[in-house]
PDB file of N, CA and C in Angstrom:
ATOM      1  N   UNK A   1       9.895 164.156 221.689  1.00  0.00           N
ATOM      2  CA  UNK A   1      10.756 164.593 222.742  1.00  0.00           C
ATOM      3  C   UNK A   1      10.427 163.778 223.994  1.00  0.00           C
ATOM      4  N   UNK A   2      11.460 163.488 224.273  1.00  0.00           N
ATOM      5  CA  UNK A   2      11.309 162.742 225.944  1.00  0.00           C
ATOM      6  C   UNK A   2      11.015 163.586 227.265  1.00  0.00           C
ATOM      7  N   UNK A   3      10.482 162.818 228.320  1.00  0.00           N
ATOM      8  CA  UNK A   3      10.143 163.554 229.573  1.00  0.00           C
ATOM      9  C   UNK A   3      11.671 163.871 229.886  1.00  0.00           C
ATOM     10  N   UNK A   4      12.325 163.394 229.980  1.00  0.00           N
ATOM     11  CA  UNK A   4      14.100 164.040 230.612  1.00  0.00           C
ATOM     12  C   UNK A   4      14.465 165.263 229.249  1.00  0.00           C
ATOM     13  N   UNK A   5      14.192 165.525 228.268  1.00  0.00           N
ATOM     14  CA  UNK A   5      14.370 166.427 227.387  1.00  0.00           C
ATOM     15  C   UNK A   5      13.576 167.516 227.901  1.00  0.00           C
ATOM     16  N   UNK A   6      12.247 167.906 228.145  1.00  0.00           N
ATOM     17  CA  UNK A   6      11.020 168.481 228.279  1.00  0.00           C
ATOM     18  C   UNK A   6      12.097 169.156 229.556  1.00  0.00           C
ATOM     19  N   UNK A   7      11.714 168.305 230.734  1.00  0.00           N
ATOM     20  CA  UNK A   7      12.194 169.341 231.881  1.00  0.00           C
ATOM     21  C   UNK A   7      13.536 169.933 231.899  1.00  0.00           C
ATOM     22  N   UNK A   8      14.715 168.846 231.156  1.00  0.00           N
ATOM     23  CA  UNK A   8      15.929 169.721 231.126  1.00  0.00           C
ATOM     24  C   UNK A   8      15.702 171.335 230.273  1.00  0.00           C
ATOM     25  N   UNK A   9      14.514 171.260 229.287  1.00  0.00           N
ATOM     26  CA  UNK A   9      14.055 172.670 228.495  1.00  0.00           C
ATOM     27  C   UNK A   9      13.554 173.545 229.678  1.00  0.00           C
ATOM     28  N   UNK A  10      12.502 172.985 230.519  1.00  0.00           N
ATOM     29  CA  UNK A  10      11.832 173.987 231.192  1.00  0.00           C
ATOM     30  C   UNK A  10      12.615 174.636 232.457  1.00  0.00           C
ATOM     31  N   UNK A  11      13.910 173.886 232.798  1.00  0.00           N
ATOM     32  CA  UNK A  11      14.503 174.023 233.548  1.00  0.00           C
ATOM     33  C   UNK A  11      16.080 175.305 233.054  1.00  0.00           C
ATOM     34  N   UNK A  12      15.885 175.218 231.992  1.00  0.00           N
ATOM     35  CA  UNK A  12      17.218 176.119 231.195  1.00  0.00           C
ATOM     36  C   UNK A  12      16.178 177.092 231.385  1.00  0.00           C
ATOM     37  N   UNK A  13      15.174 177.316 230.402  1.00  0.00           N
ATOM     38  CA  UNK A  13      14.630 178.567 230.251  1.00  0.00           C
ATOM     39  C   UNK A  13      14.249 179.073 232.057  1.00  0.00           C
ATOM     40  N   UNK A  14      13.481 178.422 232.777  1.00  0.00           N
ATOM     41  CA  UNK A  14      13.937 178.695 234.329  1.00  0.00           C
ATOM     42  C   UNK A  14      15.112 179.705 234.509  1.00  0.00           C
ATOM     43  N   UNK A  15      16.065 178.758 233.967  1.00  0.00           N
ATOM     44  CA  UNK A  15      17.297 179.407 234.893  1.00  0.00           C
ATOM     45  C   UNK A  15      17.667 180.912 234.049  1.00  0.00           C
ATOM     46  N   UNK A  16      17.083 180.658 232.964  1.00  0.00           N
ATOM     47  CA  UNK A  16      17.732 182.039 231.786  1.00  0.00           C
ATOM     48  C   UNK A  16      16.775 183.238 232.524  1.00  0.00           C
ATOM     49  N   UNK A  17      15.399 183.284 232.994  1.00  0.00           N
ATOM     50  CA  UNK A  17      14.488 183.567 233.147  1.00  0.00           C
ATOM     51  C   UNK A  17      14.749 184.333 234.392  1.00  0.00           C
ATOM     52  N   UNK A  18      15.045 183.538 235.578  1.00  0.00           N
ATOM     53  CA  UNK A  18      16.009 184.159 236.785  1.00  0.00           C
ATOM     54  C   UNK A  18      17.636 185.141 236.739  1.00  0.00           C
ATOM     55  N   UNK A  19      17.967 184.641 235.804  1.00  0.00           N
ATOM     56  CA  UNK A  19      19.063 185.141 235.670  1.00  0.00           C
ATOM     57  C   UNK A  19      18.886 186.805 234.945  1.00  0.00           C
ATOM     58  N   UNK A  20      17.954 186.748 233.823  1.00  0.00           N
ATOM     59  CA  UNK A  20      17.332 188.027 233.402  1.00  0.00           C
ATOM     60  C   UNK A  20      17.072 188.699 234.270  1.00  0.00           C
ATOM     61  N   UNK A  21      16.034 188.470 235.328  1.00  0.00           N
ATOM     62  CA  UNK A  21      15.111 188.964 236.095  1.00  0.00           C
ATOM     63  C   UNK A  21      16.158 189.860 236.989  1.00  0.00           C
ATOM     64  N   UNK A  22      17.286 189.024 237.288  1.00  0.00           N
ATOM     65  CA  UNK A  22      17.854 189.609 238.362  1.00  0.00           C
ATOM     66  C   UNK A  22      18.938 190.863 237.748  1.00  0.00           C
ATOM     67  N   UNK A  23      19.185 190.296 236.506  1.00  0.00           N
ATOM     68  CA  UNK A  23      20.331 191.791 235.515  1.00  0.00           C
ATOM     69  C   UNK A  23      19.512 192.519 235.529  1.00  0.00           C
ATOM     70  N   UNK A  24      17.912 192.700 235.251  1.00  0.00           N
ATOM     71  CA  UNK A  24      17.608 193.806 235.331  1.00  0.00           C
ATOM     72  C   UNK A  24      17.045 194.439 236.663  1.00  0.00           C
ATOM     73  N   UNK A  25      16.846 193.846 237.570  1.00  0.00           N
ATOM     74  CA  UNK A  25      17.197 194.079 238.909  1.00  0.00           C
ATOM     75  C   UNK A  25      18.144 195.130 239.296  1.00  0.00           C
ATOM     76  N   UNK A  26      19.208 194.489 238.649  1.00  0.00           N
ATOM     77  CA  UNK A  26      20.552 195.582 239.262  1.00  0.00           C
ATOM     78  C   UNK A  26      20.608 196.439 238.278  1.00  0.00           C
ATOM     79  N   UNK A  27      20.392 196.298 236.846  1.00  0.00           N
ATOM     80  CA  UNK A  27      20.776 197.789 236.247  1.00  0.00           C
ATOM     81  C   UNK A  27      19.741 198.618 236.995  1.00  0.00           C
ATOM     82  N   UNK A  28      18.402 198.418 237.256  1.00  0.00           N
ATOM     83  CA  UNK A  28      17.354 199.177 237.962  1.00  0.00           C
ATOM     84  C   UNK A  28      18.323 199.672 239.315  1.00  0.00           C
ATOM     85  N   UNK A  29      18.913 199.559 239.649  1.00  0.00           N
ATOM     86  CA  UNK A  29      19.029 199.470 241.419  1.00  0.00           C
ATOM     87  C   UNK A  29      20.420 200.489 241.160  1.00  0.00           C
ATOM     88  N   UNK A  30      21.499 200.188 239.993  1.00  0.00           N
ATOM     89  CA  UNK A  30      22.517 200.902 239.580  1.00  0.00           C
ATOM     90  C   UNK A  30      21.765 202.289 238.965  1.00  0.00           C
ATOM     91  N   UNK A  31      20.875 202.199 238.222  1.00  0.00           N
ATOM     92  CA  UNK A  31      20.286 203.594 237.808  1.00  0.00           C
ATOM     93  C   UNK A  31      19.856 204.507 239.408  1.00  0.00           C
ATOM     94  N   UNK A  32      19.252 204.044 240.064  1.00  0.00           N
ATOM     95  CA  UNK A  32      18.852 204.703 241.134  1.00  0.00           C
ATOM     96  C   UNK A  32      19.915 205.239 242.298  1.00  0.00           C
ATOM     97  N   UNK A  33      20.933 204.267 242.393  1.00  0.00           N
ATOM     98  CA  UNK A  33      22.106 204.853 242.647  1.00  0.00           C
ATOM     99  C   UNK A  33      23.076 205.971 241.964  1.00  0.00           C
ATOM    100  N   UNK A  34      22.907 205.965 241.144  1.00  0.00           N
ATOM    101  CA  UNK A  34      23.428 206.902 240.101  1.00  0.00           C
ATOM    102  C   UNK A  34      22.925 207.769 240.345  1.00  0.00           C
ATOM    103  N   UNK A  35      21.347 208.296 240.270  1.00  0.00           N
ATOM    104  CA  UNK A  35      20.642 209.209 240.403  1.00  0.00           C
ATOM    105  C   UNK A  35      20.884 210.064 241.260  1.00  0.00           C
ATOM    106  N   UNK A  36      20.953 209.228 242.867  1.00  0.00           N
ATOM    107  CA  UNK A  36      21.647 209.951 243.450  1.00  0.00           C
ATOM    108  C   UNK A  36      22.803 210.344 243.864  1.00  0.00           C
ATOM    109  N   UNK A  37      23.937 209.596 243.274  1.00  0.00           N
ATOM    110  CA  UNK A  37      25.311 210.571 243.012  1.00  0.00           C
ATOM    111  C   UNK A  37      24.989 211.319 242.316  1.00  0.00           C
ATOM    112  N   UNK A  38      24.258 211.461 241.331  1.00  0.00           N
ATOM    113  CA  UNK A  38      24.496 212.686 240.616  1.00  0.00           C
ATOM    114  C   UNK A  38      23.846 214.001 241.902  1.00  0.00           C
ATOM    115  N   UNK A  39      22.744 213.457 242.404  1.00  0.00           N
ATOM    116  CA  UNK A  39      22.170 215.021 242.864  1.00  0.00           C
ATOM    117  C   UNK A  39      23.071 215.184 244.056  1.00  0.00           C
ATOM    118  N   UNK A  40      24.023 214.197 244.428  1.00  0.00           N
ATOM    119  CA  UNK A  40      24.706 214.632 246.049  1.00  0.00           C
ATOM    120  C   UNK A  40      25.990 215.368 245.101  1.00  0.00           C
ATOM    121  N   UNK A  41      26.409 215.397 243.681  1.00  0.00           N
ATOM    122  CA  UNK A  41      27.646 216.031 243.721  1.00  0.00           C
ATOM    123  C   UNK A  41      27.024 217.399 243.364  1.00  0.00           C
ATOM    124  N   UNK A  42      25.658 217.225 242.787  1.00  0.00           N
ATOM    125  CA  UNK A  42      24.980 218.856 242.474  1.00  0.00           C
ATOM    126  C   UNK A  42      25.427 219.963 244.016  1.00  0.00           C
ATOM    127  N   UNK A  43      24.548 219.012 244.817  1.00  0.00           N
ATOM    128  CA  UNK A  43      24.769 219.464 246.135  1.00  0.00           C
ATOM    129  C   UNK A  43      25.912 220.087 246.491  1.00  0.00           C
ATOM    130  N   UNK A  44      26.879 219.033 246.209  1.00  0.00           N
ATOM    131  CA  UNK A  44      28.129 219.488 246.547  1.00  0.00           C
ATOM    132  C   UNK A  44      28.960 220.729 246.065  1.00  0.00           C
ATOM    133  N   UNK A  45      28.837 220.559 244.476  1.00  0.00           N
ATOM    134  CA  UNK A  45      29.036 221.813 243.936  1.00  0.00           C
ATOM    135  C   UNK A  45      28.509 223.148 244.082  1.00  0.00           C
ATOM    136  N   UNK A  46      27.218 223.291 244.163  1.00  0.00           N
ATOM    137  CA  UNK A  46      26.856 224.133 244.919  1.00  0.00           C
ATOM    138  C   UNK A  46      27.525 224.577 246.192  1.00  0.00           C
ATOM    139  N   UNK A  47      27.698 223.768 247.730  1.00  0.00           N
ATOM    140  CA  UNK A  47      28.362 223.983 248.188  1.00  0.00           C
ATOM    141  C   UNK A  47      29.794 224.840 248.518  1.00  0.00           C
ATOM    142  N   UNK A  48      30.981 223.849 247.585  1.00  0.00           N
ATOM    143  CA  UNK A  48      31.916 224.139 247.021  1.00  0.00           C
ATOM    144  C   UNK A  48      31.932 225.916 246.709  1.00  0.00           C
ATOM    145  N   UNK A  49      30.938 226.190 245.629  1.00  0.00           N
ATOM    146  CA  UNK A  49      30.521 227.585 245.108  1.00  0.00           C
ATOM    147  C   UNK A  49      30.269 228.719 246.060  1.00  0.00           C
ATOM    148  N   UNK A  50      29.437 228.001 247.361  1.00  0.00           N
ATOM    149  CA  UNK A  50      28.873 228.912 247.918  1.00  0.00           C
ATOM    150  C   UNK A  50      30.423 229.419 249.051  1.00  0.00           C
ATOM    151  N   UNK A  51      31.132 228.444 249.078  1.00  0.00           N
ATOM    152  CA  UNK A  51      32.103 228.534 250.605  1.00  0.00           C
ATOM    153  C   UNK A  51      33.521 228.939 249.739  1.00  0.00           C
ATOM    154  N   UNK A  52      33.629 228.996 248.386  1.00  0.00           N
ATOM    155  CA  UNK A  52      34.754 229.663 247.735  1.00  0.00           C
ATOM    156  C   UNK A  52      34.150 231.144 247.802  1.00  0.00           C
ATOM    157  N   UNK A  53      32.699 231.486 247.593  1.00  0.00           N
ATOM    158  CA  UNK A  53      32.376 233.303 247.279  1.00  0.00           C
ATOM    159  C   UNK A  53      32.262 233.549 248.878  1.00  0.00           C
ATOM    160  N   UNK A  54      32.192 232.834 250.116  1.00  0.00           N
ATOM    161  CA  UNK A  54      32.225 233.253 251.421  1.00  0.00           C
ATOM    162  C   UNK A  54      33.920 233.393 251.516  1.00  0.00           C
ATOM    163  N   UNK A  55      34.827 233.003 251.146  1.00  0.00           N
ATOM    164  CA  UNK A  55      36.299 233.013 251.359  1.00  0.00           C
ATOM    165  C   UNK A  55      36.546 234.203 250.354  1.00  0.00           C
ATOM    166  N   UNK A  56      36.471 234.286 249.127  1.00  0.00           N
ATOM    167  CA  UNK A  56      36.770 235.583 248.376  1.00  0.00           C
ATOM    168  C   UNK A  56      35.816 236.745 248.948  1.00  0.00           C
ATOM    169  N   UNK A  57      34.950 236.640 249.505  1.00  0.00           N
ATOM    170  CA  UNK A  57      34.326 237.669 250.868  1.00  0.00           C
ATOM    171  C   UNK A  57      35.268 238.132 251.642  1.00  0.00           C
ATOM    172  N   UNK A  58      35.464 237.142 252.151  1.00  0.00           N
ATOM    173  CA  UNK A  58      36.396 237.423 253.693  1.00  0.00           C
ATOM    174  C   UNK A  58      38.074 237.626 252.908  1.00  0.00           C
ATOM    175  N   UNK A  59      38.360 237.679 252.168  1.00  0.00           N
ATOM    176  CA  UNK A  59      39.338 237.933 252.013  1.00  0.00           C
ATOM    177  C   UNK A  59      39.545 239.397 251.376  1.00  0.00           C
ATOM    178  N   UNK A  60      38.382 240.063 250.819  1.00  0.00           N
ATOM    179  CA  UNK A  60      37.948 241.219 250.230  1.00  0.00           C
ATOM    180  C   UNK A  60      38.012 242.290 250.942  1.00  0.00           C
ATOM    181  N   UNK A  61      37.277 242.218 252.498  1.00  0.00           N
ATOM    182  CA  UNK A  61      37.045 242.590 253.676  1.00  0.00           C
ATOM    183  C   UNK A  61      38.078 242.716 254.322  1.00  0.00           C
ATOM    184  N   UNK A  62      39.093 241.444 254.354  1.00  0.00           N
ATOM    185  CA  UNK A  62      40.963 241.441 255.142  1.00  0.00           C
ATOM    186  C   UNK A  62      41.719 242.001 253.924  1.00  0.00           C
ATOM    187  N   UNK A  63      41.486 242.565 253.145  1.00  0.00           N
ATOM    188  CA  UNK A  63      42.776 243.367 252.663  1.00  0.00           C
ATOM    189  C   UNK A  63      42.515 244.866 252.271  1.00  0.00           C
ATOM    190  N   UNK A  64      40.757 244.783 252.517  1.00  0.00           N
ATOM    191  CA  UNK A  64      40.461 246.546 252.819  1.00  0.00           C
ATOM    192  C   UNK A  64      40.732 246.624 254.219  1.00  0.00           C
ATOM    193  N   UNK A  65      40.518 245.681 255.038  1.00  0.00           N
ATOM    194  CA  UNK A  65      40.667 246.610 256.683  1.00  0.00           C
ATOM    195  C   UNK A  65      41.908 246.731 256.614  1.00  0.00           C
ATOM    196  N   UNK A  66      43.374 245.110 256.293  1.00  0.00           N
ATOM    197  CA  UNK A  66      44.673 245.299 256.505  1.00  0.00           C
ATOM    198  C   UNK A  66      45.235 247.075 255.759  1.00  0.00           C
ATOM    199  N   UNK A  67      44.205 247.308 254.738  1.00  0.00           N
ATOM    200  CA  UNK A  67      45.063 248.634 253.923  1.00  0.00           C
ATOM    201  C   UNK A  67      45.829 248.213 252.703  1.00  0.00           C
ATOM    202  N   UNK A  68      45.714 246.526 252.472  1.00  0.00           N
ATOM    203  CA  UNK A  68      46.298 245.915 251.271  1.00  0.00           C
ATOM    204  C   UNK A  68      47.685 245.913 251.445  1.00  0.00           C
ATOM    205  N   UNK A  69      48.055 245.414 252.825  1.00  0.00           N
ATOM    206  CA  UNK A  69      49.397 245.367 253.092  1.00  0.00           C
ATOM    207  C   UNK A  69      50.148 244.321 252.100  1.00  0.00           C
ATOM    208  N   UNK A  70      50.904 244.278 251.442  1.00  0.00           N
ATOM    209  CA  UNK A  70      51.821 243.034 250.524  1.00  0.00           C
ATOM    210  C   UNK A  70      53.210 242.815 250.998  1.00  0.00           C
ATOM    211  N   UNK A  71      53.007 241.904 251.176  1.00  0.00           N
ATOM    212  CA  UNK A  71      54.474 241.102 251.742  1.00  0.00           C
ATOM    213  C   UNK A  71      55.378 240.881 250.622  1.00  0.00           C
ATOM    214  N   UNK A  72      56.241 241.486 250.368  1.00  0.00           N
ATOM    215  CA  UNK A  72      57.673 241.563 249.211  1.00  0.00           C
ATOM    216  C   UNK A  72      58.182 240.658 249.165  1.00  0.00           C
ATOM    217  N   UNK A  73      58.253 240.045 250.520  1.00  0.00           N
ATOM    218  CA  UNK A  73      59.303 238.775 250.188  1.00  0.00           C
ATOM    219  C   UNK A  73      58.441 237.382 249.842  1.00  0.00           C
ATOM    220  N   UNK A  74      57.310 237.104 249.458  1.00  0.00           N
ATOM    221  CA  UNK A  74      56.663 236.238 249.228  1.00  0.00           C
ATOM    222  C   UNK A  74      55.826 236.276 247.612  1.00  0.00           C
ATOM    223  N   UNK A  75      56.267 237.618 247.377  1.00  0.00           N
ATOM    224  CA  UNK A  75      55.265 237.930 245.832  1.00  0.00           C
ATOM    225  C   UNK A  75      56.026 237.027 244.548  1.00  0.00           C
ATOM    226  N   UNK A  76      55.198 236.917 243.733  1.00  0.00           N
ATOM    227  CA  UNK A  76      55.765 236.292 242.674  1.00  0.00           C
ATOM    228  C   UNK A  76      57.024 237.269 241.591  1.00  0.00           C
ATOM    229  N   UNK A  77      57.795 236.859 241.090  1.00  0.00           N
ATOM    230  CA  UNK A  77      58.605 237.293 240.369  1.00  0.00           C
ATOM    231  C   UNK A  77      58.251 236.828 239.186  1.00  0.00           C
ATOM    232  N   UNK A  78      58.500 237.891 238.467  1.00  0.00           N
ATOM    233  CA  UNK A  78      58.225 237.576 236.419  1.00  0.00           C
ATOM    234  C   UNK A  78      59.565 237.579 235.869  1.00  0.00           C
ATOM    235  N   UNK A  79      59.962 236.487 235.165  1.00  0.00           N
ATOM    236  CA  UNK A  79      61.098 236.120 234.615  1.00  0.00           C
ATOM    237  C   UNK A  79      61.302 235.748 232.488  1.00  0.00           C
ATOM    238  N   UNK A  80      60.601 236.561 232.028  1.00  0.00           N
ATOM    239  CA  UNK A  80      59.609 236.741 230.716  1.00  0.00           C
ATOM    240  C   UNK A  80      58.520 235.864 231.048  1.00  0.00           C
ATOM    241  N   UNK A  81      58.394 234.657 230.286  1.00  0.00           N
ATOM    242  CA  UNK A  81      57.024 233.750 230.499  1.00  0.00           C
ATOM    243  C   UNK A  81      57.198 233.040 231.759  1.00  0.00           C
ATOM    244  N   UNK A  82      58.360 232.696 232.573  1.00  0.00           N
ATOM    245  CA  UNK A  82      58.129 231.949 234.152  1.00  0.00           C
ATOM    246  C   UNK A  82      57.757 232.887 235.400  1.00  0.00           C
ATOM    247  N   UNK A  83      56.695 232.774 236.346  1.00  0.00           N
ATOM    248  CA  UNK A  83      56.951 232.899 237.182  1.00  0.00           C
ATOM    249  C   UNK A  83      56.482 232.054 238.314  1.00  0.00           C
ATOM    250  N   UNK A  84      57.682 232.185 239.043  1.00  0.00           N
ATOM    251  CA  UNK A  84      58.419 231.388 240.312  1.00  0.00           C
ATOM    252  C   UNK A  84      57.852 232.477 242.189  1.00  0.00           C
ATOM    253  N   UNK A  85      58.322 231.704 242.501  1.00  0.00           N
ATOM    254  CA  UNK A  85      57.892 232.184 244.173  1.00  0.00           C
ATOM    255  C   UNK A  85      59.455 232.549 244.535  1.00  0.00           C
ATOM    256  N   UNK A  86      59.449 233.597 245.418  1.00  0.00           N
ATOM    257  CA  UNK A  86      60.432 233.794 245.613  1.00  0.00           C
ATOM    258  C   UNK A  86      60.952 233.027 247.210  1.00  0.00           C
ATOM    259  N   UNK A  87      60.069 232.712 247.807  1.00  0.00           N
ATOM    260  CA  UNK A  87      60.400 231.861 249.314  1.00  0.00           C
ATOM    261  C   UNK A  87      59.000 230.977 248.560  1.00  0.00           C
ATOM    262  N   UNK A  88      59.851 229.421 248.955  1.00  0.00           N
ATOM    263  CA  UNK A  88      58.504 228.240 248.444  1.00  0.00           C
ATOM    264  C   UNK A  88      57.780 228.027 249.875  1.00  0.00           C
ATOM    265  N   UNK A  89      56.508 227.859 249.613  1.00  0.00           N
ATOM    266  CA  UNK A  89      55.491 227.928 251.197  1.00  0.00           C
ATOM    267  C   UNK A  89      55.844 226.978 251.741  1.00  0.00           C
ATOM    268  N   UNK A  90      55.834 226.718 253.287  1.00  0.00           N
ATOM    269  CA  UNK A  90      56.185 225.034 254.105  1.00  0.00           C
ATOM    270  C   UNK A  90      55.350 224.253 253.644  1.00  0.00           C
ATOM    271  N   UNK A  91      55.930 222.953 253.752  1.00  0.00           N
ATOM    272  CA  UNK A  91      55.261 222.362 253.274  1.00  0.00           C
ATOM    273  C   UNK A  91      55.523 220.892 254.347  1.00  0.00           C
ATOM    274  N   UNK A  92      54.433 219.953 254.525  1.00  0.00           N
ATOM    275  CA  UNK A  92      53.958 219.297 255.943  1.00  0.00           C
ATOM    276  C   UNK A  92      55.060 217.725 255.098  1.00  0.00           C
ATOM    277  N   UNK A  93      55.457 217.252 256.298  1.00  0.00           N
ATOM    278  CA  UNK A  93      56.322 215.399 255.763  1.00  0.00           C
ATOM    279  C   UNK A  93      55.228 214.487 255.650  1.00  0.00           C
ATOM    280  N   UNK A  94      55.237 214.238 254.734  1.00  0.00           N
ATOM    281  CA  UNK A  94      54.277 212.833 254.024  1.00  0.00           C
ATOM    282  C   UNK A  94      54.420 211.790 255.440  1.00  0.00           C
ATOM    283  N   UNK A  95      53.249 211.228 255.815  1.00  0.00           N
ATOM    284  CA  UNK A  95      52.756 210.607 257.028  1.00  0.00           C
ATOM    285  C   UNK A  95      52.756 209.185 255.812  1.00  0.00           C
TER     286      UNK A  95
END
């Protein structure tokens, strides 16, 4: 083998060598990111959980003090298996 053979070898494996080094670099760096999306959506869900049972609270509380007042003209109607709204809620113009 020639000296221009030799280093073009030591110079591939070089470059294969760097190039490894650095894929596993980032899958390392992608795992750790991951890690923590996962625990910020834990977080979140939790969250989510805790501020839906504070709203079914407060809404538990507003329809024992209201006396469970029901508004007729807004209740759902049963039509065999459909039911429909009888006034559809406002609804905001696409920005």
């Amino acid at each position: 083998m020639t000296f221009e053979n030799e280093t073009v070898a030591v110079g591939a494996i070089s470059v294969v060598a760097v190039l490894i080094w650095s894929t596993i670099q980032i899958w390392k760096r992608m795992r750790a990111i991951d890690a923590q999306i996962t625990k910020m959506q834990k977080e979140i869900d939790i969250l989510q959980m805790h501020e839906s049972r504070r709203l079914m609270m407060d809404l538990k509380t507003n329809s024992k003090v209201e006396g469970q007042k029901i508004n007729p003209d807004n209740g759902p109607v049963e039509t065999g298996d459909v039911v429909r709204l009888i006034k559809t809620p406002p609804t905001t113009p696409a920005q």
